[in-house]
C-alpha atoms as a PDB file:
ATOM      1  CA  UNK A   1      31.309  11.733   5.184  1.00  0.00           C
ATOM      2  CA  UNK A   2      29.200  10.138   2.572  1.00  0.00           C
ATOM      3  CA  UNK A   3      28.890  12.018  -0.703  1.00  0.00           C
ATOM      4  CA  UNK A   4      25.784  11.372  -2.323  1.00  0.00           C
ATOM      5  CA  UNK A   5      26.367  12.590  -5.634  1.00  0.00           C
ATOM      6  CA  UNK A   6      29.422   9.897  -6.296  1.00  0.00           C
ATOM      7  CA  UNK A   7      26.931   7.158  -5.602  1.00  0.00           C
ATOM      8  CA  UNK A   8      24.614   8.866  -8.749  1.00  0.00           C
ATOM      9  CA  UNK A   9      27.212   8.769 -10.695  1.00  0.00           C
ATOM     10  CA  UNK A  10      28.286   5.384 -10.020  1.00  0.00           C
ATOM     11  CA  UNK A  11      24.746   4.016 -10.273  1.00  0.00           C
ATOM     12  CA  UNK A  12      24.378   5.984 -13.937  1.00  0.00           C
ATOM     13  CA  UNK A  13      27.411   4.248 -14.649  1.00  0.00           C
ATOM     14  CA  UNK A  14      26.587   0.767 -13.699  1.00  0.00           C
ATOM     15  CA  UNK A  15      23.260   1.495 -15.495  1.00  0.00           C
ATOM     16  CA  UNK A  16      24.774   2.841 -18.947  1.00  0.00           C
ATOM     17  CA  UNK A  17      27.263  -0.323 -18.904  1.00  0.00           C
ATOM     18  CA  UNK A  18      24.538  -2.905 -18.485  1.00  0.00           C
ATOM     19  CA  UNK A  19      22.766  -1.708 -21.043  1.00  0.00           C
ATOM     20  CA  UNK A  20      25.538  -1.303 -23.213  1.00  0.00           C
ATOM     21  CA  UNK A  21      26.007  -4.744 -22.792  1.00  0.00           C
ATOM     22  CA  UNK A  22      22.732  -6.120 -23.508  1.00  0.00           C
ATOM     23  CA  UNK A  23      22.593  -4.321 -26.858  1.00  0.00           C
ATOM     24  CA  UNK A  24      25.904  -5.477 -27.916  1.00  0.00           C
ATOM     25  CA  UNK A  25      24.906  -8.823 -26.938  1.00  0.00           C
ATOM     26  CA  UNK A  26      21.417  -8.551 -28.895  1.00  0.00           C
ATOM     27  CA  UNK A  27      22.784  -7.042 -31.749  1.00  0.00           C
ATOM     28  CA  UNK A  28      25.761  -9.865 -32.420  1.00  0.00           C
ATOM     29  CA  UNK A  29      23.294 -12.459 -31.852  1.00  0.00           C
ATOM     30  CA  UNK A  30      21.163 -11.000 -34.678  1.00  0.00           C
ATOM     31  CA  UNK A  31      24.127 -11.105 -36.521  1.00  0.00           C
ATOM     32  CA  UNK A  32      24.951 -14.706 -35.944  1.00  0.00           C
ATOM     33  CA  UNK A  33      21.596 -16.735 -37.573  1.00  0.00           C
ATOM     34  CA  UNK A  34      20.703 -16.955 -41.347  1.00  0.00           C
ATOM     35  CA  UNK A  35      18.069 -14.701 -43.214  1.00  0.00           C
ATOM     36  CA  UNK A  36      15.757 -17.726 -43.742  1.00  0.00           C
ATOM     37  CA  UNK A  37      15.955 -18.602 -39.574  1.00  0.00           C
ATOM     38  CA  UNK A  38      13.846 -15.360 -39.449  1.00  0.00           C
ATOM     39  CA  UNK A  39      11.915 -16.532 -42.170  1.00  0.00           C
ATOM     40  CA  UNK A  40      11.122 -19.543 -41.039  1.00  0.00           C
ATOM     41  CA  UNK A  41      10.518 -18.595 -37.062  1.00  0.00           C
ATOM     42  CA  UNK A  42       7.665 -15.876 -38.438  1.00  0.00           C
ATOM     43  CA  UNK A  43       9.568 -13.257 -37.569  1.00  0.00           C
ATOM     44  CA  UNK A  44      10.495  -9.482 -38.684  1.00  0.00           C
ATOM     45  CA  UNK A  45      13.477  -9.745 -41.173  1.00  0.00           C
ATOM     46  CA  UNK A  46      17.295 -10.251 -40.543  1.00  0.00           C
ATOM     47  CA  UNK A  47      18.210  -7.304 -41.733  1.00  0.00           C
ATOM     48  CA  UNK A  48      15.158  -5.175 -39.913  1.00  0.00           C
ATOM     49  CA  UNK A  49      16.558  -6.322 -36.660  1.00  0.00           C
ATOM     50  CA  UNK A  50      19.602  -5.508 -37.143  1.00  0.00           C
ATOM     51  CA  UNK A  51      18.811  -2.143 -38.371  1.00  0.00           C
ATOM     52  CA  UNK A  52      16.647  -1.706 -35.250  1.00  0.00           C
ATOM     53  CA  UNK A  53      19.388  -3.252 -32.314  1.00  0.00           C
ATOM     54  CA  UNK A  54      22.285  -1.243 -34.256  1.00  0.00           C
ATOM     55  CA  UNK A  55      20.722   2.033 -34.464  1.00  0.00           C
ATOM     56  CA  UNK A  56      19.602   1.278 -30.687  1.00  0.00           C
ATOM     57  CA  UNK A  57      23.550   0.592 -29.931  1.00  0.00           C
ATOM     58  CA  UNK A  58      24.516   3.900 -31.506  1.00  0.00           C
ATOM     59  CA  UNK A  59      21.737   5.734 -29.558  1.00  0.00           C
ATOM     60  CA  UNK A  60      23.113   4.265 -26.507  1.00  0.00           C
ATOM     61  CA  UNK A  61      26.674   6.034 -26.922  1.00  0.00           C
ATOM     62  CA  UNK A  62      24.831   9.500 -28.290  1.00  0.00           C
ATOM     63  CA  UNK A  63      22.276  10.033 -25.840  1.00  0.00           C
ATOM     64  CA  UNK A  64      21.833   9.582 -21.972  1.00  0.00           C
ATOM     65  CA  UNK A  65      20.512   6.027 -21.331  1.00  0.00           C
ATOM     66  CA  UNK A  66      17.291   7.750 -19.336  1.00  0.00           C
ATOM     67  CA  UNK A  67      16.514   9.218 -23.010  1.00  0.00           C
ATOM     68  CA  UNK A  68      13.224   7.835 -24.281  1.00  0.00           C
ATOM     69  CA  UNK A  69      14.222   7.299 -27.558  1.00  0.00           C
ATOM     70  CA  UNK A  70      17.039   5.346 -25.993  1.00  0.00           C
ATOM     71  CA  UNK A  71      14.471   3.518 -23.588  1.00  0.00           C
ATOM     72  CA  UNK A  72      12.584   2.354 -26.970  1.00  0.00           C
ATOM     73  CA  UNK A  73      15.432   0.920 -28.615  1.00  0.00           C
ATOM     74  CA  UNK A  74      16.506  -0.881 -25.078  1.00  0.00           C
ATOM     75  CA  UNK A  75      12.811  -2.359 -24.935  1.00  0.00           C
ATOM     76  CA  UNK A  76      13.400  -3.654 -28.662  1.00  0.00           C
ATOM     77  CA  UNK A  77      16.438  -5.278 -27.629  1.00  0.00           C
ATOM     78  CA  UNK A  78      14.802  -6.708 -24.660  1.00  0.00           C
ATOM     79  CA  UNK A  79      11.978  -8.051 -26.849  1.00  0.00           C
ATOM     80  CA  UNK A  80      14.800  -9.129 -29.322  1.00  0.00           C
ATOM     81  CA  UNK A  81      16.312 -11.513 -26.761  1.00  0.00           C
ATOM     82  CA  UNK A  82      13.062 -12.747 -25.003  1.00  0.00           C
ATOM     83  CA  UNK A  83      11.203 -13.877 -28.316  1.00  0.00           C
ATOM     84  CA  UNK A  84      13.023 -13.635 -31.095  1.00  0.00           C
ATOM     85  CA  UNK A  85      16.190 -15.030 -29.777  1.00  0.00           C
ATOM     86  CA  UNK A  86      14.707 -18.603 -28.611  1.00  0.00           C
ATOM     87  CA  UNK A  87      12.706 -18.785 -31.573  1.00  0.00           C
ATOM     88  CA  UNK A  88      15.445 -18.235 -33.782  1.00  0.00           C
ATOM     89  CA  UNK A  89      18.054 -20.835 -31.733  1.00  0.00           C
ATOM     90  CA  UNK A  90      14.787 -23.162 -31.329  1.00  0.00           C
ATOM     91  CA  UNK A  91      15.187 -23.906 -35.196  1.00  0.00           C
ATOM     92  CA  UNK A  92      18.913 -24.843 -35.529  1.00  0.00           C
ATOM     93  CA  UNK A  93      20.382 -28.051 -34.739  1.00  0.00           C
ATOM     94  CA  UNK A  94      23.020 -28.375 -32.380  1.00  0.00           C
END
């Protein structure tokens, strides 16, 4: 017999961990480039996004990840890794 209920769970699960993930990603990468990358890409300030992915990563382990508030902060680190991200590593050298 099929329980229903354990696949909820597991889904919630599988849901919570991914986006655990891609705020812990987001927010190191912030971390990683210089003030005056985000200067120089036209972007919000170094330490605005990192005040906005980490208070995002701490909403993620106090609320449930269907909260809105907790939806917000996953959209900002979605739009943190689809434009700021490649702006940012489109200025450095490697």
């Amino acid at each position: 017999m099929v329980n229903v209920f354990s696949f909820d769970s597991y889904f919630m699960l599988a849901v919570t961990v991914a986006l655990l993930a891609v705020k812990v990603f987001a927010f190191v990468s912030s971390l990683l480039f210089s003030t005056e990358s985000y200067r120089a890409a036209g972007k919000l300030t170094k330490p605005a996004w990192c005040a906005i992915l980490g208070l995002g990563l701490a909403c993620q382990f106090l609320f449930s990840p269907l909260n809105f508030i907790n939806l917000a902060f996953t959209i900002a680190a979605l739009v943190y890794l689809a434009d700021v991200r490649p702006a940012l590593a489109s200025l450095t050298r490697r």
